[in-house]
C-alpha atoms as a PDB file:
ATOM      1  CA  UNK A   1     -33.782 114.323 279.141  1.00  0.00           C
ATOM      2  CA  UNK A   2     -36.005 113.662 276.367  1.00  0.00           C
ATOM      3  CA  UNK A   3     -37.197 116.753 273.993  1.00  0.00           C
ATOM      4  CA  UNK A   4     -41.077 117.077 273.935  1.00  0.00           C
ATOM      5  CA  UNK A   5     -42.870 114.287 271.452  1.00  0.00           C
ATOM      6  CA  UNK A   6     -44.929 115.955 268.504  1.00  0.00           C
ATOM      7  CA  UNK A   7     -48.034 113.922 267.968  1.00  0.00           C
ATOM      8  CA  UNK A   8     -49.142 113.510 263.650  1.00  0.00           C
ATOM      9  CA  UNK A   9     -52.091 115.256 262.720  1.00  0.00           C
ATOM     10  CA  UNK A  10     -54.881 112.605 262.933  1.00  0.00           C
ATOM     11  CA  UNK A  11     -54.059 110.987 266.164  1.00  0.00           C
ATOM     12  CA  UNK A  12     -57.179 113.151 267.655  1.00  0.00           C
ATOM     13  CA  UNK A  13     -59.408 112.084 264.806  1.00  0.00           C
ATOM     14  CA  UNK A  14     -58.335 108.461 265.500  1.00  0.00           C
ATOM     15  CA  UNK A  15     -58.553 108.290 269.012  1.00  0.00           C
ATOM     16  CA  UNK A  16     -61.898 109.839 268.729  1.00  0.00           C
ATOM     17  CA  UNK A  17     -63.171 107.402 266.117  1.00  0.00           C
ATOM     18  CA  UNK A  18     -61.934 104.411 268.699  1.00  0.00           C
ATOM     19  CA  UNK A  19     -63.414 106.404 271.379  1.00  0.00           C
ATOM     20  CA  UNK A  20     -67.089 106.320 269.340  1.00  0.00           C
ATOM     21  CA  UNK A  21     -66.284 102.653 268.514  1.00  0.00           C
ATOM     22  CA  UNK A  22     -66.239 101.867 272.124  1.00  0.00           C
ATOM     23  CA  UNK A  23     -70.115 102.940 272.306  1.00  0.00           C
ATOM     24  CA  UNK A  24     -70.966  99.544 269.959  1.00  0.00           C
ATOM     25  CA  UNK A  25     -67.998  97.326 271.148  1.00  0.00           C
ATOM     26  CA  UNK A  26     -66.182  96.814 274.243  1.00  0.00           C
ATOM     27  CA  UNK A  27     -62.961  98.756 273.565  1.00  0.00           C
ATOM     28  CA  UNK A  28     -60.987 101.434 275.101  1.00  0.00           C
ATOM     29  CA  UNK A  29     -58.036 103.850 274.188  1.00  0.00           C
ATOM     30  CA  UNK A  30     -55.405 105.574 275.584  1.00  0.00           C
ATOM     31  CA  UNK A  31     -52.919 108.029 274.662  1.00  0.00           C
ATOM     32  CA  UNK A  32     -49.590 107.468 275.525  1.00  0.00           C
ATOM     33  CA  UNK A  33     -47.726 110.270 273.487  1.00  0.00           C
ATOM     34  CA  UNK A  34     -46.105 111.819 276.078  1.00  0.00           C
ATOM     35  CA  UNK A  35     -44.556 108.652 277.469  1.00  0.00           C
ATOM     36  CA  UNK A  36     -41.123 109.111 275.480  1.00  0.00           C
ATOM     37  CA  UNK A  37     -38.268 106.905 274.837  1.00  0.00           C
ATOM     38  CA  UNK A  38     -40.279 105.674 271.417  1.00  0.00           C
ATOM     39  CA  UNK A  39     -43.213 104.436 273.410  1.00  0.00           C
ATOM     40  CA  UNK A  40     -46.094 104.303 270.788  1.00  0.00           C
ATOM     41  CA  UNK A  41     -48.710 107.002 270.747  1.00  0.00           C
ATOM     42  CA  UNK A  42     -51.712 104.885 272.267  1.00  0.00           C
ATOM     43  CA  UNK A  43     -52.532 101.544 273.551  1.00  0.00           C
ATOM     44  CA  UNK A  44     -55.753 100.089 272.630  1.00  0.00           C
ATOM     45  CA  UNK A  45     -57.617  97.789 274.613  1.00  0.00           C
ATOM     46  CA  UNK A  46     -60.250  94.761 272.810  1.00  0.00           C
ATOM     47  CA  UNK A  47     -61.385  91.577 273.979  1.00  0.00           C
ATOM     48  CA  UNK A  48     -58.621  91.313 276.624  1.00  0.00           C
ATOM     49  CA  UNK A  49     -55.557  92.507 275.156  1.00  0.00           C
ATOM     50  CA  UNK A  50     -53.945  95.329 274.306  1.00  0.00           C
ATOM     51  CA  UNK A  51     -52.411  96.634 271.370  1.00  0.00           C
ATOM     52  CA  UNK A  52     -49.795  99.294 271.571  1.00  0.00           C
ATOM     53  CA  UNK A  53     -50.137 101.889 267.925  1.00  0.00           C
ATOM     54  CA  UNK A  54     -47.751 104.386 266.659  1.00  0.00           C
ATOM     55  CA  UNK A  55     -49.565 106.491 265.082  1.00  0.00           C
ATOM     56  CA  UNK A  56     -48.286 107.837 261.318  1.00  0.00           C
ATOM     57  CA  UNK A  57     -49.771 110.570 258.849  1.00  0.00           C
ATOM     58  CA  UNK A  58     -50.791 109.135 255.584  1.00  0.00           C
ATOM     59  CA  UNK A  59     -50.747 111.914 254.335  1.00  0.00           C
ATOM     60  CA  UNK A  60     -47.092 112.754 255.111  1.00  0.00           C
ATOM     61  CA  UNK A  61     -44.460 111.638 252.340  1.00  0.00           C
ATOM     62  CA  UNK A  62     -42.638 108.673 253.239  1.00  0.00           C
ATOM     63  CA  UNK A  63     -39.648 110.288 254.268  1.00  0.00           C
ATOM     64  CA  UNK A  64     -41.582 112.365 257.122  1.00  0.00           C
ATOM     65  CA  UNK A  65     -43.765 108.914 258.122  1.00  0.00           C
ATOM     66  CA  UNK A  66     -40.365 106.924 259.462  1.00  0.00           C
ATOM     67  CA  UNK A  67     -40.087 105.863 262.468  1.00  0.00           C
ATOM     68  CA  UNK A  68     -38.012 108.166 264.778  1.00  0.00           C
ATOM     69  CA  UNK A  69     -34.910 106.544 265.992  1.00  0.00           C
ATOM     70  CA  UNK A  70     -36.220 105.846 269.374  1.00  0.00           C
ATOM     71  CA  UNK A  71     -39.235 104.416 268.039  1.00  0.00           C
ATOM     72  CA  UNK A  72     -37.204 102.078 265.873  1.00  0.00           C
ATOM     73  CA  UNK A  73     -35.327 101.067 269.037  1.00  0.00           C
ATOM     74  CA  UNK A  74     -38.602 100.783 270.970  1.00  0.00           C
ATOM     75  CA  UNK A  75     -40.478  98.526 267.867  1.00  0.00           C
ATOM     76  CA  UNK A  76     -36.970  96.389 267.927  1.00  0.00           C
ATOM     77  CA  UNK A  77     -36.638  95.767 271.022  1.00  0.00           C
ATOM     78  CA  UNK A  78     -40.149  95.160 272.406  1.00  0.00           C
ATOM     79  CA  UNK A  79     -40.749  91.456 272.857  1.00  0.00           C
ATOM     80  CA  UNK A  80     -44.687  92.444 272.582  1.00  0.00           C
ATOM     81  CA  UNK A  81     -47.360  93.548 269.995  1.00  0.00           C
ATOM     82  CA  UNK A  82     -46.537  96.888 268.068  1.00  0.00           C
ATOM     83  CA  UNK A  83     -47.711  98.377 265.227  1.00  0.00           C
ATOM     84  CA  UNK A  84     -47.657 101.696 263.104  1.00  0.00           C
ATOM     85  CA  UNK A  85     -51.227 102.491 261.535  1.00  0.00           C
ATOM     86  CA  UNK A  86     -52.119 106.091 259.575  1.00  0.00           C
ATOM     87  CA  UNK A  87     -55.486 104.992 259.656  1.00  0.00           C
ATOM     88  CA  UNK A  88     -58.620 103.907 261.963  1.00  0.00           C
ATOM     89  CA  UNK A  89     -58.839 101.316 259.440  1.00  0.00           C
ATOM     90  CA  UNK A  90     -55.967 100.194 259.872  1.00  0.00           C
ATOM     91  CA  UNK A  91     -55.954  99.900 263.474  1.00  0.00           C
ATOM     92  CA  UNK A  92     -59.166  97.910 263.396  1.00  0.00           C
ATOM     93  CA  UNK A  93     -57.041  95.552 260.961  1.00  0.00           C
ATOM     94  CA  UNK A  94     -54.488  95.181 263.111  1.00  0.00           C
ATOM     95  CA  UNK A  95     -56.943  94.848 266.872  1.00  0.00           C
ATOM     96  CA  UNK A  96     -58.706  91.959 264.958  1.00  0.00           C
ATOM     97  CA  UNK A  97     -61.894  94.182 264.604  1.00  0.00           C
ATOM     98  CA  UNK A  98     -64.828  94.658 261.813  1.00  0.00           C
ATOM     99  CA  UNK A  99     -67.008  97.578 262.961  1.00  0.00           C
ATOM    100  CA  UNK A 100     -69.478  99.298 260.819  1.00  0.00           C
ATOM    101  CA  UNK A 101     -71.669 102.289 262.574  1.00  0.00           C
END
């Protein structure tokens, strides 16, 4: 059984940034935290794919922003897109997006 997954400090502030993003561009979010087994924290949705985030504080040292062991296994083994962001930024980077509000 797995133990209860803690979610960083700005995944709200992200996923509500991406949530207000979706008002000006067809996008859409969802948190999938409490999935387990290293399953990222959301999946984003843009332009017909999706885009599964784990979700790091930037503002953690580096030591405390590593991946968890089952994320590592998750990220290794997935045969899909995956990618760790600490930023909204960054996740627009990574979905392929350039949004200004």
């Amino acid at each position: 059984m797995r133990k209860q997954g803690r979610t960083d400090a700005n995944q709200a502030a992200i996923v509500a940034s991406l949530r207000a993003a979706a008002k000006y561009v067809r996008l859409s979010v969802f948190v999938t935290s409490a999935v387990g087994n290293g399953f990222p924290d959301i999946v984003v949705g843009y332009l017909g794919r999706n885009f599964l985030i784990e979700i790091k504080d930037p503002k953690k040292p580096p030591s405390a922003r590593k991946l968890t062991e089952a994320e590592d296994g998750f990220h290794s083994k997935w045969d899909g897109q995956v990618a760790t962001c600490g930023t909204f930024d960054e996740i627009l980077k990574v979905i392929g997006l350039t949004f200004r509000a």
